[in-house]
Protein backbone atom coordinates (compact mmCIF):
# COMPACT_ATOMS: atom_id res chain seq x y z
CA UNK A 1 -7.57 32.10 -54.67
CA UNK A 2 -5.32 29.83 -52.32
CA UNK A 3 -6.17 29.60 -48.95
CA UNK A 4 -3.71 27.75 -45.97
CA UNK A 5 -5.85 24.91 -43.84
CA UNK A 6 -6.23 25.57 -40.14
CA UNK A 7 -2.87 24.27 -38.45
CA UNK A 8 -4.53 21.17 -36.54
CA UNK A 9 -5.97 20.79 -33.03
CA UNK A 10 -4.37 20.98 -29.66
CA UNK A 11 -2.49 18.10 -28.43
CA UNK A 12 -4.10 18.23 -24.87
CA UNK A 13 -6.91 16.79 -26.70
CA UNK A 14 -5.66 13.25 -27.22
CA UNK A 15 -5.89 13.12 -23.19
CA UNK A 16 -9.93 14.23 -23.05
CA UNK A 17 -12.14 11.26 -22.38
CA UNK A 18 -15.45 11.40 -22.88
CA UNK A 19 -18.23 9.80 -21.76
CA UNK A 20 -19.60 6.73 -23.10
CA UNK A 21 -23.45 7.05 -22.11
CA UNK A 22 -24.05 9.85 -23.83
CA UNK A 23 -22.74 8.08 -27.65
CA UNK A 24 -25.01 5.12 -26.65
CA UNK A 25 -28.13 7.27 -26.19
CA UNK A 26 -27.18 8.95 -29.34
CA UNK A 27 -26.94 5.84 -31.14
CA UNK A 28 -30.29 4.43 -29.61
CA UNK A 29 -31.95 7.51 -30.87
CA UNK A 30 -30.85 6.77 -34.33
CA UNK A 31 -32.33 3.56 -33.82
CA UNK A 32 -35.54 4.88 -32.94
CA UNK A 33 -36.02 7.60 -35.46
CA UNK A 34 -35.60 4.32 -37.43
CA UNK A 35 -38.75 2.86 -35.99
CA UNK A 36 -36.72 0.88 -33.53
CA UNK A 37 -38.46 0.28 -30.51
CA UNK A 38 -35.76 0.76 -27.63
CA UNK A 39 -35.76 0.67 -23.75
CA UNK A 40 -33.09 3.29 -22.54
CA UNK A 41 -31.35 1.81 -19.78
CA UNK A 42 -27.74 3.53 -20.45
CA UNK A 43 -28.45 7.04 -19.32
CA UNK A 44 -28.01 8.34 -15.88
CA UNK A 45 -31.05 10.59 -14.60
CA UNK A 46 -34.26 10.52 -12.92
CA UNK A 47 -37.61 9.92 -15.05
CA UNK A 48 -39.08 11.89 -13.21
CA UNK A 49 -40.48 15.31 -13.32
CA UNK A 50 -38.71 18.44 -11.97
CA UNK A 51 -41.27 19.23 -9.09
CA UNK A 52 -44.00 21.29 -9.37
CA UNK A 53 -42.87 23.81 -6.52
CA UNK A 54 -39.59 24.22 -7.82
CA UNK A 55 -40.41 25.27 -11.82
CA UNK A 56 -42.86 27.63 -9.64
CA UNK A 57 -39.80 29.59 -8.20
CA UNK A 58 -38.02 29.16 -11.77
CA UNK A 59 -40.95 31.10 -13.26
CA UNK A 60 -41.49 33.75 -10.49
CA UNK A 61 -37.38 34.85 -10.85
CA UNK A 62 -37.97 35.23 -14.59
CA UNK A 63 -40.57 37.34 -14.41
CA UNK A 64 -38.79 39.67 -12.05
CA UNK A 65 -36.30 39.96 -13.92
CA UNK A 66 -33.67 37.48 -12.55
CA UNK A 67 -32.34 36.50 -15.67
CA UNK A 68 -28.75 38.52 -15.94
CA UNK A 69 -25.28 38.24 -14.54
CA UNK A 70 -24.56 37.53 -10.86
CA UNK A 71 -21.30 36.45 -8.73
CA UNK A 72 -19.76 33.66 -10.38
CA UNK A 73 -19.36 32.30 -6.46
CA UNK A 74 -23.30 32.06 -6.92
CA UNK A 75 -25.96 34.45 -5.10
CA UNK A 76 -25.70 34.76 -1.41
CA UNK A 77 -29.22 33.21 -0.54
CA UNK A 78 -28.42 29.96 -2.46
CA UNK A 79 -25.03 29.73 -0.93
CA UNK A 80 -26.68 30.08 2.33
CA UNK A 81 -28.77 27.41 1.76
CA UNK A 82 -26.99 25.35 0.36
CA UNK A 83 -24.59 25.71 3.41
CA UNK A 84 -27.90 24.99 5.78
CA UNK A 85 -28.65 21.92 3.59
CA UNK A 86 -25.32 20.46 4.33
CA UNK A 87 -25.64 20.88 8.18
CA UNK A 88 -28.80 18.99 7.53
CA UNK A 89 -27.70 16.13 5.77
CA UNK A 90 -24.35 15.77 7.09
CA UNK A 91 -24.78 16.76 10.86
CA UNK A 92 -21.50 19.17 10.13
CA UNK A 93 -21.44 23.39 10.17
CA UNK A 94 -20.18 24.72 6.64
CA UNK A 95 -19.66 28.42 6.34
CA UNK A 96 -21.75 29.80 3.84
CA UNK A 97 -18.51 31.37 2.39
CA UNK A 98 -16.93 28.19 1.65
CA UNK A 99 -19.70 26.75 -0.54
CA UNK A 100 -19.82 27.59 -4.21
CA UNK A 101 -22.18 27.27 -7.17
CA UNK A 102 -21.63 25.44 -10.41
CA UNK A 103 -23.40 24.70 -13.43
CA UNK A 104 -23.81 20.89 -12.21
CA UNK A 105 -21.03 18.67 -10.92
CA UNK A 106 -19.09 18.37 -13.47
CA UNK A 107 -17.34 21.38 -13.25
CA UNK A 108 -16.23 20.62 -10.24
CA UNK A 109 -14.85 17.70 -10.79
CA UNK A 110 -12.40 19.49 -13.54
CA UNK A 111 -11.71 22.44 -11.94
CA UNK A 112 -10.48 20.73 -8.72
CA UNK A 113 -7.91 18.44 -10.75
CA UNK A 114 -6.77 21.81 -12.69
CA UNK A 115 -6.45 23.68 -9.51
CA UNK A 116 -4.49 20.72 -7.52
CA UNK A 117 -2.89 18.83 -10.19
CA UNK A 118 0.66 19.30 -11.84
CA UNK A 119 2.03 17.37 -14.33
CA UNK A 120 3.04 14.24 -13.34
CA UNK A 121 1.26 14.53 -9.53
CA UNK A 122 -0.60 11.39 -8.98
CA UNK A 123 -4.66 11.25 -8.32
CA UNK A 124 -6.29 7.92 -6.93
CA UNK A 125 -9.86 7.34 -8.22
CA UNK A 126 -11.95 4.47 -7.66
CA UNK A 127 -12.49 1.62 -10.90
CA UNK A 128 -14.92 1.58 -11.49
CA UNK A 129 -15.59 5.44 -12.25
CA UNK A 130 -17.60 7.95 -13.18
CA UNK A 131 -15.47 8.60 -16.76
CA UNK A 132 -15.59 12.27 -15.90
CA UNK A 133 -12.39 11.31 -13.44
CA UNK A 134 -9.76 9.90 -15.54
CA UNK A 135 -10.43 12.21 -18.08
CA UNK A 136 -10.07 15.54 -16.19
CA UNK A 137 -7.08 13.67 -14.42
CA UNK A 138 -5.08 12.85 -18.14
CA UNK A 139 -6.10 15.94 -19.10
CA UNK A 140 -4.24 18.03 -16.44
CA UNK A 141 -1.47 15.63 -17.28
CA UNK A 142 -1.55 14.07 -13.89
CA UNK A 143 -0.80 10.07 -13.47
CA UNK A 144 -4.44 8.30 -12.82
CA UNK A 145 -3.89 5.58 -10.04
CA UNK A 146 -7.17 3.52 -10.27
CA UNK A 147 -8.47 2.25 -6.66
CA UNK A 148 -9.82 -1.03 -7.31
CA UNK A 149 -13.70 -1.62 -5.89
CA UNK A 150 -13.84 -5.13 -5.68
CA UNK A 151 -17.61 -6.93 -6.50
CA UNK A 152 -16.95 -9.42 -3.72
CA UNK A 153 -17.21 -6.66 -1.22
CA UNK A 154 -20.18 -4.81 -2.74
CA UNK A 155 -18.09 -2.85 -4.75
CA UNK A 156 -15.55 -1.16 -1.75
CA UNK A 157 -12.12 -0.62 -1.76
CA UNK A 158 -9.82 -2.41 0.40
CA UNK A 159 -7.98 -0.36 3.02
CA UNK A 160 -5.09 -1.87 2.78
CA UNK A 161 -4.83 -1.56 -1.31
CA UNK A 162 -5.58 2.52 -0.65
CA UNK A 163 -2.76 2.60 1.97
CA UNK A 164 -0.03 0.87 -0.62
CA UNK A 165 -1.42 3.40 -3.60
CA UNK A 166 -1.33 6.79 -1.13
CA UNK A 167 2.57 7.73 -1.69
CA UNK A 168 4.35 11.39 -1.51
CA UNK A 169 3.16 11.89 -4.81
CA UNK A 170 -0.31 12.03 -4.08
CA UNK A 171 -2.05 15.06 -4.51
CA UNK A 172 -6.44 14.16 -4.56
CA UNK A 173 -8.47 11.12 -3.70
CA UNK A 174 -11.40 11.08 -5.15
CA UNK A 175 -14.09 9.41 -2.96
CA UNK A 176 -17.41 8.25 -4.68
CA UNK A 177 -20.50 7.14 -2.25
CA UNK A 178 -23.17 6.11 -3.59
CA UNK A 179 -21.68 5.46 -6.94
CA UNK A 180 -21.95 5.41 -10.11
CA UNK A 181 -21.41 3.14 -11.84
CA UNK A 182 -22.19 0.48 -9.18
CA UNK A 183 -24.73 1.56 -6.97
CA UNK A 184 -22.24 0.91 -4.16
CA UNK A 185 -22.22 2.52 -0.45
CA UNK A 186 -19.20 2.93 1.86
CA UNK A 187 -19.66 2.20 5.05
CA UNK A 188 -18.92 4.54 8.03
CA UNK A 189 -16.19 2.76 8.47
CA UNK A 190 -14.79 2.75 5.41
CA UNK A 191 -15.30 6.25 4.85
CA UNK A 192 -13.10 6.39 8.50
CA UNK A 193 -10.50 4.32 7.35
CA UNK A 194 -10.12 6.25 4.42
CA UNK A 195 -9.62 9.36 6.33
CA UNK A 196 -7.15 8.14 8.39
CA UNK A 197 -4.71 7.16 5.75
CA UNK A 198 -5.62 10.27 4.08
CA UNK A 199 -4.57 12.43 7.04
CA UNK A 200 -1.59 11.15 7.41
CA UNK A 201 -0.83 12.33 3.60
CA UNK A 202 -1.05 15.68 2.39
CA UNK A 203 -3.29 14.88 -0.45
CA UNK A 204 -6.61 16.76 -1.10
CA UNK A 205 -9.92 14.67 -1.38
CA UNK A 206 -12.94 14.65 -3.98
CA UNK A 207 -16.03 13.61 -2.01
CA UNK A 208 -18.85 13.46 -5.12
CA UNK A 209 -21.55 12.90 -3.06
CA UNK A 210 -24.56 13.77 -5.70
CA UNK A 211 -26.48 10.63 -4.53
CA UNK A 212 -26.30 11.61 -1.03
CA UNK A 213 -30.15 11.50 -0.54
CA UNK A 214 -30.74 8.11 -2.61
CA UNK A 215 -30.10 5.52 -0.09
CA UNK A 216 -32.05 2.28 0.44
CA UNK A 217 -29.94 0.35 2.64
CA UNK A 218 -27.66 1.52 5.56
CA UNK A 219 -26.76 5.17 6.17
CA UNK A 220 -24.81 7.89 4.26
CA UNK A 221 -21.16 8.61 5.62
CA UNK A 222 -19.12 11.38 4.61
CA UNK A 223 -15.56 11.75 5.01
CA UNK A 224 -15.84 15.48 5.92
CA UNK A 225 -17.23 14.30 9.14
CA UNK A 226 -13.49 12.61 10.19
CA UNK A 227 -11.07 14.14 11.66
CA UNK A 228 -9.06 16.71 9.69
CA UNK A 229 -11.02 16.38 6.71
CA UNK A 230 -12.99 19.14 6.49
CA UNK A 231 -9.93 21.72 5.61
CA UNK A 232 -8.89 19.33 2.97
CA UNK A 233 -12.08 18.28 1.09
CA UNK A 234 -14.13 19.09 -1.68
CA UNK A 235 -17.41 17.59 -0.94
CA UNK A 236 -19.50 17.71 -4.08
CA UNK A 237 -23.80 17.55 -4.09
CA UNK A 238 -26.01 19.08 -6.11
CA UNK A 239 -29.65 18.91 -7.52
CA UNK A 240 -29.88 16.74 -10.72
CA UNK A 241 -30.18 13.47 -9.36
CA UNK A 242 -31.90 14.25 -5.97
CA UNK A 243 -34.57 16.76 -7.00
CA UNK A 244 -34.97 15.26 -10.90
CA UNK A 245 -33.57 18.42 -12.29
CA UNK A 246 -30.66 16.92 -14.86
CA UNK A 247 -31.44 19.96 -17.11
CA UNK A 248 -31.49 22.70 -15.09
CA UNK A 249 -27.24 22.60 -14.44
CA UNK A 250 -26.93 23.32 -10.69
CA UNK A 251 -24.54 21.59 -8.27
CA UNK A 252 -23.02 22.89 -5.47
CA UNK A 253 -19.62 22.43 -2.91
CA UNK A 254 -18.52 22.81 0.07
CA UNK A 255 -14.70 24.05 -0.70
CA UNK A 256 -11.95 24.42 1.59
CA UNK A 257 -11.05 28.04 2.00
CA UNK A 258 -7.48 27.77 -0.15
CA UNK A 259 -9.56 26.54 -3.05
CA UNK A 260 -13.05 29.16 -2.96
CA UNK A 261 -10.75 31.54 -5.11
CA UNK A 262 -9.38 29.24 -7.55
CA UNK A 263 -12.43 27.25 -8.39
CA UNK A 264 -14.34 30.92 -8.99
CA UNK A 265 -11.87 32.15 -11.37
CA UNK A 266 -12.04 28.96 -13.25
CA UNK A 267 -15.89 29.56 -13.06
CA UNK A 268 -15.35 33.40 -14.07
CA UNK A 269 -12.90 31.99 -17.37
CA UNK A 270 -15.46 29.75 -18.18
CA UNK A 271 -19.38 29.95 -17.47
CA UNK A 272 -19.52 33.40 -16.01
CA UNK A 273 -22.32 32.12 -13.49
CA UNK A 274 -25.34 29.83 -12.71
CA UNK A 275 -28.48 31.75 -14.03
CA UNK A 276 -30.38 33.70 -11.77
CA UNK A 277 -34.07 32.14 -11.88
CA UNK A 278 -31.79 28.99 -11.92
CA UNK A 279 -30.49 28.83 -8.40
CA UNK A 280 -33.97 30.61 -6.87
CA UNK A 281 -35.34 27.09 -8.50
CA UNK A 282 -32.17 25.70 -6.41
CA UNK A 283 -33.33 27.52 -3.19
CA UNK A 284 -37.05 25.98 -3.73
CA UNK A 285 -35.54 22.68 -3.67
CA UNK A 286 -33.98 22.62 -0.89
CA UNK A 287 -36.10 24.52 1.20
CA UNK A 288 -38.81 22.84 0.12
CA UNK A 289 -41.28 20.03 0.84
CA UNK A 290 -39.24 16.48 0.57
CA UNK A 291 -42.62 14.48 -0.48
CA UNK A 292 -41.59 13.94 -3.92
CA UNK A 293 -38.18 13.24 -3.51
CA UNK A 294 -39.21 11.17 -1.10
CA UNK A 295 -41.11 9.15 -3.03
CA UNK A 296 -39.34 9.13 -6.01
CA UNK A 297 -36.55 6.85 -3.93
CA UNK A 298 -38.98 4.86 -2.57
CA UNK A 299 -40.12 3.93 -6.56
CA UNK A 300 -36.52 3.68 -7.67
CA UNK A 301 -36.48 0.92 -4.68
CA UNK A 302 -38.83 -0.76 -5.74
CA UNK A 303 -37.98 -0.93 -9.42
CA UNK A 304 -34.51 -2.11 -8.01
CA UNK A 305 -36.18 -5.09 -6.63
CA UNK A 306 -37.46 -5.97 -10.16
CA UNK A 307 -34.19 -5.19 -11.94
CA UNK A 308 -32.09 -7.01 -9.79
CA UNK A 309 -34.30 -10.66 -9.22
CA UNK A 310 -34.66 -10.19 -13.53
CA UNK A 311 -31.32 -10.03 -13.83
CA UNK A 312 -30.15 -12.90 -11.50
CA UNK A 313 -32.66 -15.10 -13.47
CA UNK A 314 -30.51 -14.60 -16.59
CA UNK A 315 -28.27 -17.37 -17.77
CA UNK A 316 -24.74 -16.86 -17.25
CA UNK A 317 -25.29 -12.98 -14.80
CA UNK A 318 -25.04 -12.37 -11.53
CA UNK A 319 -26.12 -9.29 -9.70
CA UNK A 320 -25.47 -7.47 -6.41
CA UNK A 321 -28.05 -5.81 -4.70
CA UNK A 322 -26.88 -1.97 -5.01
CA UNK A 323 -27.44 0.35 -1.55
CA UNK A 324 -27.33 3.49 -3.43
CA UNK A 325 -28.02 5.96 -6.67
CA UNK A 326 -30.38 4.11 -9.25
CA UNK A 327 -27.74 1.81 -11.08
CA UNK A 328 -26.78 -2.22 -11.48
CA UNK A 329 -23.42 -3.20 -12.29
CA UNK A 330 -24.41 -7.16 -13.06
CA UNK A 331 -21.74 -9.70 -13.96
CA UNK A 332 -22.05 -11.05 -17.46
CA UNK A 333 -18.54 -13.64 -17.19
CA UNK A 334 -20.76 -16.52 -17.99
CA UNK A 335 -22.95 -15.12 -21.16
CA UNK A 336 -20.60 -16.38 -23.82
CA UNK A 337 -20.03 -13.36 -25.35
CA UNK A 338 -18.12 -10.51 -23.83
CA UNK A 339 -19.18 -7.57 -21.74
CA UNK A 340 -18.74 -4.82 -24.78
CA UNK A 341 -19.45 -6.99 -27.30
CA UNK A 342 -22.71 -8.11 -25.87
CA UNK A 343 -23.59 -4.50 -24.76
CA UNK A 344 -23.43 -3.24 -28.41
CA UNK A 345 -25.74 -6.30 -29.41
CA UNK A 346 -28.62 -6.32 -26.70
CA UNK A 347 -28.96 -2.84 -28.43
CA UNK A 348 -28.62 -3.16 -32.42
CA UNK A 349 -30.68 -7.04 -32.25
CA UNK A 350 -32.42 -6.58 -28.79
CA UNK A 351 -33.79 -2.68 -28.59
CA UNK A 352 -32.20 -2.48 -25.13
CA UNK A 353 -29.49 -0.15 -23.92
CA UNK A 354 -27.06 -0.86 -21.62
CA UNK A 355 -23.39 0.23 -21.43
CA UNK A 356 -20.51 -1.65 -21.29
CA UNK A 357 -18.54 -2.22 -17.64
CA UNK A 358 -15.27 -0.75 -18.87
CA UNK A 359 -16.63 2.84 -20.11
CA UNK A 360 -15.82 3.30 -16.46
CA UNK A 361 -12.36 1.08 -15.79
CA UNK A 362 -10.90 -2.18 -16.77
CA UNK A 363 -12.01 -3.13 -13.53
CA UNK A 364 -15.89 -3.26 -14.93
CA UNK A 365 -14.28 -5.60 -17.84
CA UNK A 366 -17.03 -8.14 -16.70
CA UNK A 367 -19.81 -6.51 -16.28
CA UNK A 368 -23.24 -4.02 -17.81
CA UNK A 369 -24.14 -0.93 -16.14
CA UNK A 370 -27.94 -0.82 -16.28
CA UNK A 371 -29.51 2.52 -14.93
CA UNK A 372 -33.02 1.88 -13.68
CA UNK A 373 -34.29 4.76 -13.89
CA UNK A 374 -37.33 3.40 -15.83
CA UNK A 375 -40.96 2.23 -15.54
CA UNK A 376 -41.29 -1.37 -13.65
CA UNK A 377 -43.14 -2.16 -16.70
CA UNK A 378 -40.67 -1.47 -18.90
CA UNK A 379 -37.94 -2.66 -16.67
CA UNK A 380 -39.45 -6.08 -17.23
CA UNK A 381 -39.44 -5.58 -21.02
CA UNK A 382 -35.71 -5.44 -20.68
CA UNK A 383 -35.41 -8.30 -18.77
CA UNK A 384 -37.34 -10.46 -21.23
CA UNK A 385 -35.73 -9.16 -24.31
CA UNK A 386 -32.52 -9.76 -22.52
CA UNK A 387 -33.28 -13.46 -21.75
CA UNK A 388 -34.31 -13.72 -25.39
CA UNK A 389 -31.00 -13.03 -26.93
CA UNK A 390 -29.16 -14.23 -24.14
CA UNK A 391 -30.70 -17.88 -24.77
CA UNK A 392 -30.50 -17.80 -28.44
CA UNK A 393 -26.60 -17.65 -28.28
């Protein structure tokens, strides 16, 4: 019996990205199923646990029965508070009806470039990036135009490089603060200059603010605040990084009204909804007590103060003090290897991973991203494996 092969795979998919982090862990796994020992620096979330309180509420909606379909918007009481949250943490009013739920960030991110985006429109996003952007930006078969952060200003754009990228054919800014991969935080006025060039434009913006609430050193700014940004962004939180709850796929958005329907369709086509006893552990979070949250940022500043002296003690790397989020993006120019090469090595010889600077822009062609997200002690296990290899080259 003859049988015809399947006729190939979609074109489109030679535009996804993907992102790096999650190939490293997968790779350091392999390493310790092995009998490797490794210290996992490369992945992005809090090593913490989900608190107590809030796998209470989980439990209590499963056992009444709050585990089947509901509005792909997301229920009313999370929306609600959600919507309170925001007026909280960003001193601004959000209707209720204008904030969605998604399963995490993520699809967010990719359902706002469908929704915007035709071929060939332009979309500025910072470089370094979250990967998530570029991808969902060649995807749509929009033109990426890479914002340069530059590590002589603590990883911020410069106003005047914005203005000469905004152009006609600019239809979303994506705004990142505090990022990832850098740890950076725009300043208030920053985030004002950015607002007035993009006013003046009629471009959309992308604020991902899911490390709103992990701040050591200044204050958190959002653009939504400026003047005639509120009808024209998409200003992105959520609860994985604040409230240690990766797993549980929950983020949330304040949407401009053009943009509620389209983003819930795209949520209807795709995920159907956030579960149930899902977003009542959503509503314990952020109603909630703040005491471990609280203190889980205080620990992630501390364990930034050992990351960051280790890693200026290094031969040959050179590190910024990050205001934000729980990551380093060090400068490795004068190890003599480079940035990729000595990435993949610190984790095959050393048992330490790290990912390279450009899984998130050529920008980052210099530089690690370390996430520290990890015990002091074995934050300082890093460090001396890294000094090990680093000498013996």
């Amino acid at each position: 019996m003859r049988t015809t092969a399947p006729g190939g795979l979609a074109a489109s998919l030679a535009r996804l990205g993907t992102e790096t982090a999650f190939s490293v862990l997968a790779r350091a796994k392999e390493l310790e199923r092995a009998g490797r020992s490794v210290i996992h620096l490369e992945i992005g979330e809090p090593d913490f646990d989900t608190p107590l309180h809030v796998r209470e509420a989980a439990w209590k909606a499963l056992q009444a029965g709050q585990t089947h379909y509901c509005a792909s918007a997301g229920l009313p009481e999370l929306r609600e508070t959600a919507a309170g949250y925001f007026r909280r943490t960003r001193g601004f009013d959000v209707p209720a009806e204008r904030v969605l739920v998604g399963t995490g960030a993520k699809p967010f991110l990719f359902f706002t470039v469908l929704a915007v985006a035709n071929p060939g429109d332009e979309i500025i996003y910072p470089d370094p990036g979250f990967p998530i952007y570029e991808s969902a930006i060649r995807f749509a078969g929009a033109t990426p135009v890479p914002l340069p952060l530059h590590e002589n200003r603590d990883f911020a754009f410069d106003r005047d490089e914005l203005e000469a990228l905004l152009s006609p054919r600019t239809k979303l800014v994506i705004l990142n603060s505090p990022h990832n991969p850098t740890g950076g935080v725009l300043s208030a006025e920053e985030i004002a200059a950015a607002g007035r060039l993009i006013a003046d434009t009629g471009a959309w913006v992308l604020s991902d603010e899911v490390y709103s609430q992990m701040i050591y050193d200044g204050e958190f700014a959002s653009i939504v605040t400026e003047p005639g940004m509120f009808d024209r962004t998409i200003m992105l939180d959520g609860c994985s990084k604040t409230y240690a709850m990766t797993g549980w796929r929950c983020g949330f958005a304040a949407v401009p009204e053009p943009l509620v329907d389209p983003l819930v369709r795209f949520f209807t086509n795709s995920t159907s909804c956030v579960p149930p006893f899902v977003q009542h552990a959503a509503i314990a979070a952020l109603e909630g007590p703040t005491d471990e949250p609280l203190a889980m940022v205080e620990e992630f500043r501390r364990r930034r103060t050992v990351v960051v002296d280790g890693l200026n003690s290094l031969p040959g790397v050179s590190c910024r003090t990050p205001a934000g989020a729980f990551y380093v993006f060090p400068n490795v120019a004068g190890v003599p290897l480079p940035a990729a090469e000595l990435a993949a090595r610190l984790l095959e010889e050393a048992g330490v991973a790290v990912l390279a600077g450009t899984a998130f822009g050529e920008i980052g062609r210099d530089n690690l991203r370390l996430s520290y997200a990890n015990s002091q002690e074995n934050l300082r296990e890093a460090i001396m494996r890294m000094r090990t290899f680093i000498e013996q080259l």
